[in-house]
PDB file of N, CA and C in Angstrom:
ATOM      1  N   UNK A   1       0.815  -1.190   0.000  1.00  0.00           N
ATOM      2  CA  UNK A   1       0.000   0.000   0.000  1.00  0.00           C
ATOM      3  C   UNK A   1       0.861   1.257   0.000  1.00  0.00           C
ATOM      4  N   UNK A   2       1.857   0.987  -0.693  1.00  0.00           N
ATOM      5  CA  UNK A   2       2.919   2.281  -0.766  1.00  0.00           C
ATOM      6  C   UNK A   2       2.200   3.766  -1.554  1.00  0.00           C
ATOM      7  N   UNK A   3       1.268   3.198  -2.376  1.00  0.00           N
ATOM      8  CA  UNK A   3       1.043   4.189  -3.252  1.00  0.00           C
ATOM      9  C   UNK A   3      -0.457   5.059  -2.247  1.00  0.00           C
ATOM     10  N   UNK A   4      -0.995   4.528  -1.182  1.00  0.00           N
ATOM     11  CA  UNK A   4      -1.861   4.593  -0.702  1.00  0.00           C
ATOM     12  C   UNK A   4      -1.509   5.405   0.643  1.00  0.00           C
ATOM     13  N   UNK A   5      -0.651   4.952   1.277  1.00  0.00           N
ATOM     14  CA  UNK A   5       0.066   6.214   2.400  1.00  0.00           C
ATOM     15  C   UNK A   5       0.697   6.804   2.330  1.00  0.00           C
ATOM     16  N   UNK A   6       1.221   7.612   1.012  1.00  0.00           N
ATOM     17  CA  UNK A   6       1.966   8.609   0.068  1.00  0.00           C
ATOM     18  C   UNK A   6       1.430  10.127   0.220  1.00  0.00           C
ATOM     19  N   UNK A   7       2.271  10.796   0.276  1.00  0.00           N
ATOM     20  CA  UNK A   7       1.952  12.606   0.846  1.00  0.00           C
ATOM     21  C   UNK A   7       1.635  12.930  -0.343  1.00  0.00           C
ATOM     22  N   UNK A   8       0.226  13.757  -0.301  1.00  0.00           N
ATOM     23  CA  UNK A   8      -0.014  14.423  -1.481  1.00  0.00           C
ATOM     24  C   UNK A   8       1.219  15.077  -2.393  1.00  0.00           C
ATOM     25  N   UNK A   9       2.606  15.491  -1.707  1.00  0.00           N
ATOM     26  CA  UNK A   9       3.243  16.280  -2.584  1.00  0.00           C
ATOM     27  C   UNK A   9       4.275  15.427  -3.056  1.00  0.00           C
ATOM     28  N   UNK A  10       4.448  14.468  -2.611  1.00  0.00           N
ATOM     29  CA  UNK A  10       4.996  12.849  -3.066  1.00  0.00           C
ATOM     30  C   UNK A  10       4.558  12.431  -4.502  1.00  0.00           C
ATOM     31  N   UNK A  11       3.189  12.815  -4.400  1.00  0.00           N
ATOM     32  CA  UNK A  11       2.535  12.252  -5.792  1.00  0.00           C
ATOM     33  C   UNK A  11       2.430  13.748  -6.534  1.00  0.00           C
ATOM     34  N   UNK A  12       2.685  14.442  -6.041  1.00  0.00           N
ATOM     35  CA  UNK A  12       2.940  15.683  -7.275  1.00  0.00           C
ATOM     36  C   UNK A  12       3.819  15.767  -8.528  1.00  0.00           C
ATOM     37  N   UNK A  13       4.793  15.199  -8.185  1.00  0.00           N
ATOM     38  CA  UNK A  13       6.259  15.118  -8.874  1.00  0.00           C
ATOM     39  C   UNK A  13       5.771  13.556  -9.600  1.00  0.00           C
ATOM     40  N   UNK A  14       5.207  13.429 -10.943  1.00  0.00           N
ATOM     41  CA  UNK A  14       5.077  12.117 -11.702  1.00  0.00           C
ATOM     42  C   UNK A  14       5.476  12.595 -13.326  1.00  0.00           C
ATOM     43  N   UNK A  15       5.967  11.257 -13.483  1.00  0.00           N
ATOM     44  CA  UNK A  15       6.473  11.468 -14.945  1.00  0.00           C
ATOM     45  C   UNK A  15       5.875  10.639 -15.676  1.00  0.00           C
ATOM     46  N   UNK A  16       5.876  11.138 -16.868  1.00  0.00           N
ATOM     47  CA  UNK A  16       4.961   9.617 -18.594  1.00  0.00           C
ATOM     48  C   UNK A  16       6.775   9.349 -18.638  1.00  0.00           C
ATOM     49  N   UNK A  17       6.708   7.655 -18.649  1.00  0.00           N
ATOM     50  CA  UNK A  17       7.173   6.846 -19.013  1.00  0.00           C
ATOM     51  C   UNK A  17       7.524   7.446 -20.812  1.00  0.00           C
ATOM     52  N   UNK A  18       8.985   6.897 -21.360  1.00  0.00           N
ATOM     53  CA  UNK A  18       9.331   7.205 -22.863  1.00  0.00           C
ATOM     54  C   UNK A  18       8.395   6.396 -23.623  1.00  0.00           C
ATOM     55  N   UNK A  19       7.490   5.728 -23.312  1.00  0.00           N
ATOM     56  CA  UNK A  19       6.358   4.706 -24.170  1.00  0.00           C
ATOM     57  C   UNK A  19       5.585   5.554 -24.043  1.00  0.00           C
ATOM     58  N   UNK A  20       5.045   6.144 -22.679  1.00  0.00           N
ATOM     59  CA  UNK A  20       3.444   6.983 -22.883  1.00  0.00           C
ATOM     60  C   UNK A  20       2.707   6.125 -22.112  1.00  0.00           C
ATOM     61  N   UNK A  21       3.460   4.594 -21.834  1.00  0.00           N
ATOM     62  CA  UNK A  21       2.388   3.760 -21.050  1.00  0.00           C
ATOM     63  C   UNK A  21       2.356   3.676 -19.861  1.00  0.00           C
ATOM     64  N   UNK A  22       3.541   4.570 -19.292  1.00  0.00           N
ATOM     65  CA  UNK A  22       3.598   3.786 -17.792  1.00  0.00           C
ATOM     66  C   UNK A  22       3.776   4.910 -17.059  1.00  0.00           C
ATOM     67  N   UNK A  23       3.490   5.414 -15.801  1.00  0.00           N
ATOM     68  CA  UNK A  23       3.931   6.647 -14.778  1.00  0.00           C
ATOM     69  C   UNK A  23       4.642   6.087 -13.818  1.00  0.00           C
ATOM     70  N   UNK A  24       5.423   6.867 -13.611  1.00  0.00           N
ATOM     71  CA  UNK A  24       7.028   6.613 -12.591  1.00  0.00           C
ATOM     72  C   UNK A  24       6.754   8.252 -11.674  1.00  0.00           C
ATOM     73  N   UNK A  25       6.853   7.375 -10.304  1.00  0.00           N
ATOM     74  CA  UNK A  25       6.717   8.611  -9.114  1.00  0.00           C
ATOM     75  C   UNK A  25       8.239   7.867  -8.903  1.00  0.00           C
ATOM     76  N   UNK A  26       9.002   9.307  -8.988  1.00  0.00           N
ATOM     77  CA  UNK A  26      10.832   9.228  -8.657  1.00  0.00           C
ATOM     78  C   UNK A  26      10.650   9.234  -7.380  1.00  0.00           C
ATOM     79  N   UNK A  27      10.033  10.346  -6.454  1.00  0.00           N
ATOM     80  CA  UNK A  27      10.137  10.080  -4.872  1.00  0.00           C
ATOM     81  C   UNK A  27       9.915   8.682  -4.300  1.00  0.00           C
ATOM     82  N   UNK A  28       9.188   7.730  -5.103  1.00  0.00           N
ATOM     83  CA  UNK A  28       8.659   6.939  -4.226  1.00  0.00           C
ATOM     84  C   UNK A  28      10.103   5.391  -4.765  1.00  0.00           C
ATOM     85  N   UNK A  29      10.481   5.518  -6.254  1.00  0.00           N
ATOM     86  CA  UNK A  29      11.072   4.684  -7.087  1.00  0.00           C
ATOM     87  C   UNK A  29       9.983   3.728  -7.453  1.00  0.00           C
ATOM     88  N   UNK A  30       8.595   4.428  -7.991  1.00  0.00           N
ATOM     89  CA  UNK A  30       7.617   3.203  -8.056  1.00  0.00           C
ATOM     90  C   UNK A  30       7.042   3.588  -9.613  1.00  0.00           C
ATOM     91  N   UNK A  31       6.997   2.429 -10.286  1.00  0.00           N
ATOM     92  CA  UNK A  31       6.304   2.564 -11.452  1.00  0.00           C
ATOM     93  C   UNK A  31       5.176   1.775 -11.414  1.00  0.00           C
ATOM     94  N   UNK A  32       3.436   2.302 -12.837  1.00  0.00           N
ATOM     95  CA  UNK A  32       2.965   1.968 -13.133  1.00  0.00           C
ATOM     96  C   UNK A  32       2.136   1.580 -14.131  1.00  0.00           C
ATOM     97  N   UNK A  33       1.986   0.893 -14.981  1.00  0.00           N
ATOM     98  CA  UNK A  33       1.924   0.243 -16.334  1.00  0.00           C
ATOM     99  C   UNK A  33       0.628   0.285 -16.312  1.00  0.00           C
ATOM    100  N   UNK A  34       0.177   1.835 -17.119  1.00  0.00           N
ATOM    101  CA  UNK A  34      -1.442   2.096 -17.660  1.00  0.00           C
ATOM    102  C   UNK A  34      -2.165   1.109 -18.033  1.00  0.00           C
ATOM    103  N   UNK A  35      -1.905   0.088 -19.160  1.00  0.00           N
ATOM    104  CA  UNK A  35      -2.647  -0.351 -19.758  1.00  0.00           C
ATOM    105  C   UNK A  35      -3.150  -1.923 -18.160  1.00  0.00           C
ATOM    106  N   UNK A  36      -2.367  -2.232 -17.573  1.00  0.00           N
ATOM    107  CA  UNK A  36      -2.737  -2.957 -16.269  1.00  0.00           C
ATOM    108  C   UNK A  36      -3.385  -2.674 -15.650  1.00  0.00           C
ATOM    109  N   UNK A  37      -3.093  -0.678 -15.198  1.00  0.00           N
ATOM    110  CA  UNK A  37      -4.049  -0.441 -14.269  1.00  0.00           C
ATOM    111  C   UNK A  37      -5.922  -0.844 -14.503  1.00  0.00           C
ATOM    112  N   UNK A  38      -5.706   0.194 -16.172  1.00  0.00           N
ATOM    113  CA  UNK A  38      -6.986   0.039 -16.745  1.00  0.00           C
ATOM    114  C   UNK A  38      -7.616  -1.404 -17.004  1.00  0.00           C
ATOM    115  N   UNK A  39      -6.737  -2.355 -16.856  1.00  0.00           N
ATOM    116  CA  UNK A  39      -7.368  -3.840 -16.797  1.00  0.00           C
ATOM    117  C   UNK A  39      -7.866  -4.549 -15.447  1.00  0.00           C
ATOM    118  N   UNK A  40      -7.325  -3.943 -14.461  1.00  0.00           N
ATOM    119  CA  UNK A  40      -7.727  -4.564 -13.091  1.00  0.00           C
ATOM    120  C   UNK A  40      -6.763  -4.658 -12.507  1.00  0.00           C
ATOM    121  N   UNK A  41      -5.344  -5.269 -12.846  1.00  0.00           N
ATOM    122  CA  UNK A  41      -4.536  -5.754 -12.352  1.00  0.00           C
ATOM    123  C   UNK A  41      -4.459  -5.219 -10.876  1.00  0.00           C
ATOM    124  N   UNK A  42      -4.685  -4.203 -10.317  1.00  0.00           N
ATOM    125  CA  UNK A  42      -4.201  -3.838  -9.256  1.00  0.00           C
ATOM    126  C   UNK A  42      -5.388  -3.632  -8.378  1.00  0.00           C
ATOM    127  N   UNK A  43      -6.802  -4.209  -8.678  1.00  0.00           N
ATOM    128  CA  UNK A  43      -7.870  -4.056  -7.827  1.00  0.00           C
ATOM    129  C   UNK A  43      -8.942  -4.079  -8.908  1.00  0.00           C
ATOM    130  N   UNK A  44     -10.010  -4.585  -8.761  1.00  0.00           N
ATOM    131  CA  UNK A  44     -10.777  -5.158  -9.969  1.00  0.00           C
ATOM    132  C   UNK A  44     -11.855  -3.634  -9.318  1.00  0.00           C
ATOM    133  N   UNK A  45     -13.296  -4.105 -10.216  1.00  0.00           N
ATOM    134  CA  UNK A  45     -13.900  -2.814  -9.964  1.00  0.00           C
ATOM    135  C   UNK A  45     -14.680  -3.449  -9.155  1.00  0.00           C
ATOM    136  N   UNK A  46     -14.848  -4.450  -8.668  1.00  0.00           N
ATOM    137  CA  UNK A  46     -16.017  -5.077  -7.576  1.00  0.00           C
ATOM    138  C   UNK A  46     -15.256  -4.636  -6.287  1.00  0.00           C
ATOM    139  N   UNK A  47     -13.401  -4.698  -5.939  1.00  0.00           N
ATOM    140  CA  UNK A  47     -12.832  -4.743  -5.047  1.00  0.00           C
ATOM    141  C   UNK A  47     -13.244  -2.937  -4.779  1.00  0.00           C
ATOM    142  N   UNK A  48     -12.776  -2.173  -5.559  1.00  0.00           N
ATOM    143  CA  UNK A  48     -12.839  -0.595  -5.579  1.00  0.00           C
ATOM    144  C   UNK A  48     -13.743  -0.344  -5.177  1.00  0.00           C
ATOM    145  N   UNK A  49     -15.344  -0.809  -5.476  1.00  0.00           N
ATOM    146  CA  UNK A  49     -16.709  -0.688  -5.016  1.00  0.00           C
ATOM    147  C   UNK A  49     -16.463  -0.829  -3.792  1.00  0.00           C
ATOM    148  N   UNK A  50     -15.814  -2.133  -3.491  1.00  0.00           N
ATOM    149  CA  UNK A  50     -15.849  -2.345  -1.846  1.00  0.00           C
ATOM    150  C   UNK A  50     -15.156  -1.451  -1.034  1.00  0.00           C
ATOM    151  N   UNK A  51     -14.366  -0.936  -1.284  1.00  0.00           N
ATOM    152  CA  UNK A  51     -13.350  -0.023  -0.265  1.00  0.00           C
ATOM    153  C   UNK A  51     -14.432   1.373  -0.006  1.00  0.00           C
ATOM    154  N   UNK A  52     -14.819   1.611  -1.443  1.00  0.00           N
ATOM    155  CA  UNK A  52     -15.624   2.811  -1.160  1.00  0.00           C
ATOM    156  C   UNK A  52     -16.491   2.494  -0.630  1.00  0.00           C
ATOM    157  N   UNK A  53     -17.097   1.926  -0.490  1.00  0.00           N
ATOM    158  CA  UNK A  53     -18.282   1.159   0.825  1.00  0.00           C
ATOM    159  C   UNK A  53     -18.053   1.682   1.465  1.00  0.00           C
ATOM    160  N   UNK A  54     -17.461   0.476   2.127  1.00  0.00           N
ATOM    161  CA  UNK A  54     -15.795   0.709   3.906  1.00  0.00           C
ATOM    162  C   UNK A  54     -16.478   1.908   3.782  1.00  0.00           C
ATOM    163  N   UNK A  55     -15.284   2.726   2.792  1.00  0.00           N
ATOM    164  CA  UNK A  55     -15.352   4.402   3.240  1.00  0.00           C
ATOM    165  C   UNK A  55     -16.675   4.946   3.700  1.00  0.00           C
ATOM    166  N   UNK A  56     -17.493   4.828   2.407  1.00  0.00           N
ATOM    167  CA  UNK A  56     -18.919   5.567   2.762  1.00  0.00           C
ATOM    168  C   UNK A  56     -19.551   5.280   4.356  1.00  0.00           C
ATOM    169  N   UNK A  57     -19.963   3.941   4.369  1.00  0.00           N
ATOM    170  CA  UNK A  57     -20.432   3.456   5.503  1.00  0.00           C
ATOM    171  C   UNK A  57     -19.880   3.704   6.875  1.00  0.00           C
ATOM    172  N   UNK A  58     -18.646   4.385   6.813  1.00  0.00           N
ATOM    173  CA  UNK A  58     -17.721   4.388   7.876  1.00  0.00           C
ATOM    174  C   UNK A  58     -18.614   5.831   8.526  1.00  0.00           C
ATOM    175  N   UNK A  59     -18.697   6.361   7.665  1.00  0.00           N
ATOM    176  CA  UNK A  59     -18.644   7.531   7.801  1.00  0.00           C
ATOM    177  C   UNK A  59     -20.535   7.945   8.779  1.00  0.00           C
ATOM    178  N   UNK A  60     -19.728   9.262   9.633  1.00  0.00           N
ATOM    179  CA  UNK A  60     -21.219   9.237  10.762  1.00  0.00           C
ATOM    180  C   UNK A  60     -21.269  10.654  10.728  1.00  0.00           C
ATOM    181  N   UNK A  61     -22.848  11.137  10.109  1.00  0.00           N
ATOM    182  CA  UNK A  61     -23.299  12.083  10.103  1.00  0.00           C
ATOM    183  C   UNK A  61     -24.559  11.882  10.479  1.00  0.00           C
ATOM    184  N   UNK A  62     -25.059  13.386  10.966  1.00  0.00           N
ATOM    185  CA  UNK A  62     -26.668  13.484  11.631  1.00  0.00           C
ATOM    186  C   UNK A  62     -27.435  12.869  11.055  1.00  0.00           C
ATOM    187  N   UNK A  63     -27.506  13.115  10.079  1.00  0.00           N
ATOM    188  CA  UNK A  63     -28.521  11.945   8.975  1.00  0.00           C
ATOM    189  C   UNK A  63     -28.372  10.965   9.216  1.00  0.00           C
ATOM    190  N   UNK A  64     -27.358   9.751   9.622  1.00  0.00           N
ATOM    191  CA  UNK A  64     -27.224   8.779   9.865  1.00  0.00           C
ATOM    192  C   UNK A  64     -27.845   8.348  11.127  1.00  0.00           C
ATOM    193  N   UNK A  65     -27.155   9.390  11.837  1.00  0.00           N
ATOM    194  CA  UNK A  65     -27.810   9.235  13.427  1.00  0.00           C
ATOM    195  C   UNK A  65     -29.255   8.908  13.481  1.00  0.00           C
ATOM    196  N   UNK A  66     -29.838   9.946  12.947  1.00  0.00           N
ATOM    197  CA  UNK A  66     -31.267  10.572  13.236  1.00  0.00           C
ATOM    198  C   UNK A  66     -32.021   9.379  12.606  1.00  0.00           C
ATOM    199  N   UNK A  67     -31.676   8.986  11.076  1.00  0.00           N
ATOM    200  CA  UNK A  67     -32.106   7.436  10.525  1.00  0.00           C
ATOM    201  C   UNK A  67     -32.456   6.675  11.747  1.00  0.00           C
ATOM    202  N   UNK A  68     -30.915   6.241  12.593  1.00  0.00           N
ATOM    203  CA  UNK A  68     -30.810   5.310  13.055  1.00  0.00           C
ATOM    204  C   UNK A  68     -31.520   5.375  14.471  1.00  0.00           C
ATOM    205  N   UNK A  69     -31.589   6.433  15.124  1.00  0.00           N
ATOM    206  CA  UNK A  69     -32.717   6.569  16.163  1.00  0.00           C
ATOM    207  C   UNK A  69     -34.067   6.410  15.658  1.00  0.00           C
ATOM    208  N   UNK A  70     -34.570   6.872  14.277  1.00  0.00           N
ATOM    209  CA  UNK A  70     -35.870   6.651  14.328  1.00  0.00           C
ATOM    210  C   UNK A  70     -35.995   5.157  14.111  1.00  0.00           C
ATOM    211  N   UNK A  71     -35.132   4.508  13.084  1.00  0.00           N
ATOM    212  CA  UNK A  71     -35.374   3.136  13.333  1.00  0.00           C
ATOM    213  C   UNK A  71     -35.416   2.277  14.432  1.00  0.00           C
ATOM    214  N   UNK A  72     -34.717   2.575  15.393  1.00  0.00           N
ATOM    215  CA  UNK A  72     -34.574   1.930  16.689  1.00  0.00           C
ATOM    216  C   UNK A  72     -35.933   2.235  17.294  1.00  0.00           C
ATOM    217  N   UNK A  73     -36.858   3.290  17.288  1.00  0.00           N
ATOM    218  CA  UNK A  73     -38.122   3.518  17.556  1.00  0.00           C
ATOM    219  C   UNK A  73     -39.598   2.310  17.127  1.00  0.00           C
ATOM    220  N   UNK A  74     -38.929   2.151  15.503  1.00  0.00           N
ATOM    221  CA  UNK A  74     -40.027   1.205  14.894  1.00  0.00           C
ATOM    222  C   UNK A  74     -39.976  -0.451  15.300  1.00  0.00           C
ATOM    223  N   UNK A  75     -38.510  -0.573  16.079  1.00  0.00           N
ATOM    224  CA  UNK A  75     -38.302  -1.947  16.535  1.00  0.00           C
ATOM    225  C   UNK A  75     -37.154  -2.537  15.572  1.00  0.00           C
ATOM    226  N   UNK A  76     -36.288  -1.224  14.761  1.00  0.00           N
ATOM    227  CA  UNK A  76     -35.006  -2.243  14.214  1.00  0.00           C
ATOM    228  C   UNK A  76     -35.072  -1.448  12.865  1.00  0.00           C
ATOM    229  N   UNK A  77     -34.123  -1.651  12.062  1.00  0.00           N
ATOM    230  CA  UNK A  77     -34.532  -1.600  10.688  1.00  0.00           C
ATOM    231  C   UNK A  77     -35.620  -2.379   9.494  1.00  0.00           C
ATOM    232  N   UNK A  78     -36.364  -1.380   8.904  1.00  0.00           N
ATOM    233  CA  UNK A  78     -37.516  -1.910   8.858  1.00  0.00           C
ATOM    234  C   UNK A  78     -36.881  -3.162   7.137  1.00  0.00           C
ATOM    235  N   UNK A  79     -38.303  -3.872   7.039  1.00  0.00           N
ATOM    236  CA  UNK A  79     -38.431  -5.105   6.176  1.00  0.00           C
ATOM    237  C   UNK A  79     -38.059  -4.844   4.573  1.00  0.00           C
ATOM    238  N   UNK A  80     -37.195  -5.522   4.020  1.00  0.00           N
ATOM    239  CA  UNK A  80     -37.680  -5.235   2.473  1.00  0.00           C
ATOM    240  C   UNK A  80     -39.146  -5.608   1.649  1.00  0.00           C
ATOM    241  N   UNK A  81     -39.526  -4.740   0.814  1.00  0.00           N
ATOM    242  CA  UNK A  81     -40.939  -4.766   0.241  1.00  0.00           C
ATOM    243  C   UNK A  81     -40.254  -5.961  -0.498  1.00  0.00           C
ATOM    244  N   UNK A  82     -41.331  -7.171  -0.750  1.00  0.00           N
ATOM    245  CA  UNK A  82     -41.221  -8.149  -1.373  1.00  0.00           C
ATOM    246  C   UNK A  82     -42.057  -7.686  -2.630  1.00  0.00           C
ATOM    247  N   UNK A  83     -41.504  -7.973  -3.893  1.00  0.00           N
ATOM    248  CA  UNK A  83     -42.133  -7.425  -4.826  1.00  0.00           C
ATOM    249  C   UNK A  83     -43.013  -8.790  -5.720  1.00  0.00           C
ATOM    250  N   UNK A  84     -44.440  -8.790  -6.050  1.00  0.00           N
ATOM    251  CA  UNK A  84     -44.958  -9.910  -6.425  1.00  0.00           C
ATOM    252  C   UNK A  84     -45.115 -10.494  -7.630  1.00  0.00           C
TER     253      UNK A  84
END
């Protein structure tokens, strides 16, 4: 997760590779090969969905709260509509 706990000004300084295909961060000595990224290689898009989950869900605002007290009122979170 090198590329992931990296200082914003760490990742300032990036160069195009002499192909055009690949970006090289010199601070870090790390390269990465576009046409991989854009294939998955480094986290598919089901995995990416998931992190942003994590993230979203992590996250606690009044709205959440206030949801979650009124649900606790009705006896829980309420049922999914079964559709016929």
């Amino acid at each position: 997760m090198w590329l992931k706990s990296a200082s914003a000004p760490t990742l300032t300084d990036i160069e195009i590779t002499p192909s055009g295909l690949g970006l090289h961060v010199p601070k870090l000595d790390a390269d990465l090969y576009l046409p991989a990224l854009l294939e998955g290689v480094f986290g598919s898009r089901q995995w990416m969905a998931g992190l942003m989950g994590q993230t979203g869900g992590a996250m606690r605002t009044p709205a959440k709260a206030a949801a979650s007290r009124e649900n606790g009122k009705l006896g829980g979170r309420p049922r999914k509509a079964i559709a016929a």
